[in-house]
N, C-alpha and C. Protein backbone atom coordinates (compact mmCIF):
# COMPACT_ATOMS: atom_id res chain seq x y z
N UNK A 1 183.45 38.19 234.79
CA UNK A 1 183.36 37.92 233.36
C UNK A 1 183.36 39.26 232.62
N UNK A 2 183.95 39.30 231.53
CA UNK A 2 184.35 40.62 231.27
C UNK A 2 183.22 40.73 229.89
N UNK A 3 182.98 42.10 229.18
CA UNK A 3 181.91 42.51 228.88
C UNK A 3 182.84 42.06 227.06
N UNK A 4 181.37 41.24 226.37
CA UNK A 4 182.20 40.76 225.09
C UNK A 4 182.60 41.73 223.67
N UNK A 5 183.30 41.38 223.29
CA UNK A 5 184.22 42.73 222.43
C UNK A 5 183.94 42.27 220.89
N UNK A 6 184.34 42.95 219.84
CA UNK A 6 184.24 43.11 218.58
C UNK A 6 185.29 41.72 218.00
N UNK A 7 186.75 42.18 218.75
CA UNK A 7 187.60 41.09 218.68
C UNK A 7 187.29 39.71 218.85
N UNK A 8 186.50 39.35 219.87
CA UNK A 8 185.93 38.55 220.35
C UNK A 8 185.02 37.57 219.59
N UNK A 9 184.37 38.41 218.83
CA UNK A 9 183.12 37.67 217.39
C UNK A 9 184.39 37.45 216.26
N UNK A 10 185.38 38.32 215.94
CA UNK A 10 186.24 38.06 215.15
C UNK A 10 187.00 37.14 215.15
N UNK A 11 187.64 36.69 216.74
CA UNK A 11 188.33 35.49 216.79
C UNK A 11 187.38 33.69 216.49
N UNK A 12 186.34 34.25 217.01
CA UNK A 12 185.75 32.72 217.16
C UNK A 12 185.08 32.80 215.81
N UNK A 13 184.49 33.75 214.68
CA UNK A 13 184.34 33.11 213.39
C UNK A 13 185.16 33.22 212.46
N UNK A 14 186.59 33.78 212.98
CA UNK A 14 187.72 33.63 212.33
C UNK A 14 188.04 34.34 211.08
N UNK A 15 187.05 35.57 211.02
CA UNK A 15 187.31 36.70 210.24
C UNK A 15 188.41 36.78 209.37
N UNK A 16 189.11 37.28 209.96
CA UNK A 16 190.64 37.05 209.13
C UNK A 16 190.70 36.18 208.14
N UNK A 17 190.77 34.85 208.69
CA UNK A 17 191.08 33.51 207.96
C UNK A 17 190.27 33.78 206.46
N UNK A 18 189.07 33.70 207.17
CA UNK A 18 188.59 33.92 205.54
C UNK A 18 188.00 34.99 204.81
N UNK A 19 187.69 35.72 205.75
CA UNK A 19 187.17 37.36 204.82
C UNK A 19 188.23 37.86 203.96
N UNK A 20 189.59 37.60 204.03
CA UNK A 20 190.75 38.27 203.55
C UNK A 20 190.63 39.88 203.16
N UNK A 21 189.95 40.37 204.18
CA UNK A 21 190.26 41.96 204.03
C UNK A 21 189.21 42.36 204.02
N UNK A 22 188.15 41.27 203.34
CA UNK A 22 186.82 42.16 202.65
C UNK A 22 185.76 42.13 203.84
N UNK A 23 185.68 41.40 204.53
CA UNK A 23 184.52 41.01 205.60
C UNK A 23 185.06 41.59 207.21
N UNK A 24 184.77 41.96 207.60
CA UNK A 24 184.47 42.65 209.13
C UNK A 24 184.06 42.79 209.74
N UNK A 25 184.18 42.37 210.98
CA UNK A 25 183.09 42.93 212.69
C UNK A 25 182.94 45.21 212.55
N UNK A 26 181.99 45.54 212.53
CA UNK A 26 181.66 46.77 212.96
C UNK A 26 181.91 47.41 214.45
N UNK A 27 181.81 48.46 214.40
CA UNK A 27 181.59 48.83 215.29
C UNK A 27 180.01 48.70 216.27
N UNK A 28 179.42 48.15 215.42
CA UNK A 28 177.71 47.78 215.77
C UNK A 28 177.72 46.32 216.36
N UNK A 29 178.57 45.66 215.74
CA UNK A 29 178.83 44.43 215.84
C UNK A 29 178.05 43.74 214.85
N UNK A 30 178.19 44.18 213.50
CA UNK A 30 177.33 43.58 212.54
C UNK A 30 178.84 43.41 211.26
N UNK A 31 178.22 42.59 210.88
CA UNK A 31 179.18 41.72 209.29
C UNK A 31 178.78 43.33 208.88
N UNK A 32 180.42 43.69 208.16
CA UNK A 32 180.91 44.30 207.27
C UNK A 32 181.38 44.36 205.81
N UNK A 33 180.97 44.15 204.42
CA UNK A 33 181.76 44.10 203.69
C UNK A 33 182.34 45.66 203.30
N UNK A 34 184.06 45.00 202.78
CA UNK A 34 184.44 45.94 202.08
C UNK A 34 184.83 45.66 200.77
N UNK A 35 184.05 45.58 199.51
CA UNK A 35 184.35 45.17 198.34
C UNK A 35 185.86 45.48 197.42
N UNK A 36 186.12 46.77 198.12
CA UNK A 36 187.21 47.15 197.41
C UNK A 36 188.75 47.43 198.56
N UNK A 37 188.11 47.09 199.44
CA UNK A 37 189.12 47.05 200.91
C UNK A 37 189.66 48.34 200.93
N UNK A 38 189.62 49.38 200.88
CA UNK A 38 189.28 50.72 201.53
C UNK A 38 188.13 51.39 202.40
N UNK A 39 189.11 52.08 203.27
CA UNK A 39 187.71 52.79 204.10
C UNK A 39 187.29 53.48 203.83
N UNK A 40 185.90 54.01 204.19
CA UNK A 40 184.78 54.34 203.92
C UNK A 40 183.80 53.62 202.91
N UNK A 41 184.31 52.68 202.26
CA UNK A 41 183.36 52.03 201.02
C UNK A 41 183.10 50.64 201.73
N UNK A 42 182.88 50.67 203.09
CA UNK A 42 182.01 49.42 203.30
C UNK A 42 180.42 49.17 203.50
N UNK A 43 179.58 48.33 203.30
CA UNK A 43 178.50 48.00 203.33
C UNK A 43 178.13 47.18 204.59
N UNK A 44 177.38 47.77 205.13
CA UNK A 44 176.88 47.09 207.13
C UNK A 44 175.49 46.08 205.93
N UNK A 45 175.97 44.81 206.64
CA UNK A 45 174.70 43.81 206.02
C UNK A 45 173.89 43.70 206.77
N UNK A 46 173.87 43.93 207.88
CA UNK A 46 173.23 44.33 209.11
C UNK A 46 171.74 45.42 208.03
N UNK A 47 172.16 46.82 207.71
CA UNK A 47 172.09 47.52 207.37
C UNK A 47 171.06 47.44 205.86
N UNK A 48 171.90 46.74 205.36
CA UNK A 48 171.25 46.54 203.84
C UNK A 48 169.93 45.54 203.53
N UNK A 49 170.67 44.45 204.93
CA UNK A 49 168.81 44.01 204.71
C UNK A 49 167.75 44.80 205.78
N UNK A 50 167.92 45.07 206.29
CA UNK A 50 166.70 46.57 206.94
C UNK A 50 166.32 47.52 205.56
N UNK A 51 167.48 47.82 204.99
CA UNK A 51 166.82 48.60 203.58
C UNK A 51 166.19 47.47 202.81
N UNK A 52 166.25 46.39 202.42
CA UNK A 52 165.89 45.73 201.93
C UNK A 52 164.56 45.21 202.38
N UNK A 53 164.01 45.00 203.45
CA UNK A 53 162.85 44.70 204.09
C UNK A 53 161.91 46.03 204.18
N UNK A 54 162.32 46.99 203.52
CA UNK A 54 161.63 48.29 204.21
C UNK A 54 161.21 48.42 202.67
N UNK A 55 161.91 47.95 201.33
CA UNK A 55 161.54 47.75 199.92
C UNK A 55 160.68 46.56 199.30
N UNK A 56 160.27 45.92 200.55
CA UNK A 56 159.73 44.49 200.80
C UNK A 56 160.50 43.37 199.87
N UNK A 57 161.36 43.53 199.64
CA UNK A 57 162.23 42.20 199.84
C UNK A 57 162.83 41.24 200.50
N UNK A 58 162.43 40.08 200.61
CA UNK A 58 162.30 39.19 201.56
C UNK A 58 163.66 38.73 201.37
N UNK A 59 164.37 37.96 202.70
CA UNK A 59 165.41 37.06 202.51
C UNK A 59 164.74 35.18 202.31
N UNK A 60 165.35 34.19 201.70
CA UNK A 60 166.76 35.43 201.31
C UNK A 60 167.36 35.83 200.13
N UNK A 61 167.99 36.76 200.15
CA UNK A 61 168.59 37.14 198.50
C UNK A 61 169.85 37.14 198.16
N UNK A 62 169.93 37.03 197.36
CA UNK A 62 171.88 37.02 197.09
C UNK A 62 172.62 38.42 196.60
N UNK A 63 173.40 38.86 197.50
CA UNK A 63 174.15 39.97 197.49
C UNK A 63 175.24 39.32 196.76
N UNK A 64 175.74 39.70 195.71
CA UNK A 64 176.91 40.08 195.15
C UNK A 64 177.81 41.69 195.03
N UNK A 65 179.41 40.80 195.16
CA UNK A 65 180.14 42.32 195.20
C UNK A 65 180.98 41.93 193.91
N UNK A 66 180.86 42.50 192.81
CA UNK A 66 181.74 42.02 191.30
C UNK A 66 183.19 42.95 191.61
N UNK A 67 182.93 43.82 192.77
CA UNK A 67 184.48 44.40 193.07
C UNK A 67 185.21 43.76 193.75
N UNK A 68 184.56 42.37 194.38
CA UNK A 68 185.68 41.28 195.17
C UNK A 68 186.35 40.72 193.86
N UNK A 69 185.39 40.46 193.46
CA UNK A 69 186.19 39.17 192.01
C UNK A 69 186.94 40.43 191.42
N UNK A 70 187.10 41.72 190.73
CA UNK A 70 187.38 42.35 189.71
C UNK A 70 189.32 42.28 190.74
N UNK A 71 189.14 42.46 191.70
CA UNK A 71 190.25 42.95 192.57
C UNK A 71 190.69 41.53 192.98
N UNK A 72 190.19 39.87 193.11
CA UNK A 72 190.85 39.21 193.22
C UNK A 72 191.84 38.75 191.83
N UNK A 73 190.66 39.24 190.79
CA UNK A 73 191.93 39.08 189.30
C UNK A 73 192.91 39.51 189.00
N UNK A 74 192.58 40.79 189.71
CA UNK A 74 193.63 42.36 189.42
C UNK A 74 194.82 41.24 190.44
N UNK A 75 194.88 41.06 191.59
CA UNK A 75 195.75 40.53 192.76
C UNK A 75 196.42 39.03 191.64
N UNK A 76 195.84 38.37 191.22
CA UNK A 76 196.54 37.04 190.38
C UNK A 76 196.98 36.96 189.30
N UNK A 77 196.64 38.34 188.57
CA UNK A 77 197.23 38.84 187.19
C UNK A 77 198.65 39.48 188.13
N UNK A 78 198.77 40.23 188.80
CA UNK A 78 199.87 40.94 189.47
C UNK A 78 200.45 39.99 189.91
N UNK A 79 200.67 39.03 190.62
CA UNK A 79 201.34 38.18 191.44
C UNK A 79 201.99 37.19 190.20
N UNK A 80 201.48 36.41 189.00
CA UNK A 80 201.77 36.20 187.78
C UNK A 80 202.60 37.57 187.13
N UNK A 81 202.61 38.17 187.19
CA UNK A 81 203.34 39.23 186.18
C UNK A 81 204.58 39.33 187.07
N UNK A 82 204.55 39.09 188.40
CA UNK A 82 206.07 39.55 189.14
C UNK A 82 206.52 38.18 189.24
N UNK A 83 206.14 37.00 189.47
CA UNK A 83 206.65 35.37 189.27
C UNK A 83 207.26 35.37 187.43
N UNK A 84 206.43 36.08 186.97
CA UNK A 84 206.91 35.68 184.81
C UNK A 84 208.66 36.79 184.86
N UNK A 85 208.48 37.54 185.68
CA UNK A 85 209.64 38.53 185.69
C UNK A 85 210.92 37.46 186.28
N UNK A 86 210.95 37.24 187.76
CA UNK A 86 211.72 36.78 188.15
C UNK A 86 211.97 35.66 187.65
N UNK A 87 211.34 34.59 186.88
CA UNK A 87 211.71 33.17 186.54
C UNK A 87 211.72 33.36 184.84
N UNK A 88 211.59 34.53 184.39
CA UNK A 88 212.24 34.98 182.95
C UNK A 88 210.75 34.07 182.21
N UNK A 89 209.88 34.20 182.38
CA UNK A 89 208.79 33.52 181.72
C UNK A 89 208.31 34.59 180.72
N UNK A 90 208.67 34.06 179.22
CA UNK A 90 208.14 35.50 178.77
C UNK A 90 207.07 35.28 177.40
N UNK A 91 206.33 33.78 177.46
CA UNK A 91 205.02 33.43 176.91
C UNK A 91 203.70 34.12 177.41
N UNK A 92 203.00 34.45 176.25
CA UNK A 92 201.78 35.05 176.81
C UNK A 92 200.90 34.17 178.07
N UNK A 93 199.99 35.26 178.69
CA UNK A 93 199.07 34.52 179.93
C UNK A 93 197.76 35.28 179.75
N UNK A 94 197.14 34.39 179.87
CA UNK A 94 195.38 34.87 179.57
C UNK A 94 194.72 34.27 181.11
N UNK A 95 194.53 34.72 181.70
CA UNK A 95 193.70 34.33 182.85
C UNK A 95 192.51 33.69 182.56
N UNK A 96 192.15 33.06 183.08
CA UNK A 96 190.19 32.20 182.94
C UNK A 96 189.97 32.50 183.85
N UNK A 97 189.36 32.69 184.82
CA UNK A 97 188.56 32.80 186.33
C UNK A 97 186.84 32.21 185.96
N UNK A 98 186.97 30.90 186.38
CA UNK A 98 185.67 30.63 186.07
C UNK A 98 184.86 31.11 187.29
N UNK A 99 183.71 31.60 187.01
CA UNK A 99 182.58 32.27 188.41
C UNK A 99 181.18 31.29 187.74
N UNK A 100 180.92 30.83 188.50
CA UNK A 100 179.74 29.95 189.34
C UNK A 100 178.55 30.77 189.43
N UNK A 101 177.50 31.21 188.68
CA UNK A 101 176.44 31.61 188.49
C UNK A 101 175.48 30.81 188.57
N UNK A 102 174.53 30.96 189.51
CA UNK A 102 173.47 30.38 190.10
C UNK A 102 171.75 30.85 190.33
């Protein structure tokens, strides 16, 4: 039986599928975000609640990243602006993105 790998946690909770860029296995083997999907600007959650318990904050708490949403708008305003080009659409577009505050 062979010794279990990074890939390995990635395939069976299917990382990819739904992190779309932002979520990651470590090298620790701990959930990764990357809010802005460049390297070096990720956050080990692993990591943040140890800082967080050491500030006595209990879980659980809600981490938000407003650079996932700012960069999924930026991605649907862009993808709309190159669809309005090619199909000659040339009425204004105002985006809504409703966000779910809880």
């Amino acid at each position: 039986m062979r010794k279990w790998r990074i890939e390995d946690s990635e395939e069976l909770y299917n990382i990819d599928g739904w992190g779309n860029g932002y979520f990651s296995i470590n090298e620790k083997g701990n959930v990764q975000v990357s809010p802005r999907k460049k390297p070096g600007g990720s956050v080990d959650l692993n990591e943040l609640m140890r800082e967080l318990y050491l500030r006595d904050v209990s879980a659980p708490v809600l981490v938000r990243f407003p650079q996932i949403l700012d960069n999924r708008i930026e991605k649907i305003s862009t993808c709309f602006e190159i669809a309005a080009k090619e199909y000659g659409y040339a009425s204004q577009n105002y985006i809504v993105y409703p966000i779910k505050v809880n």
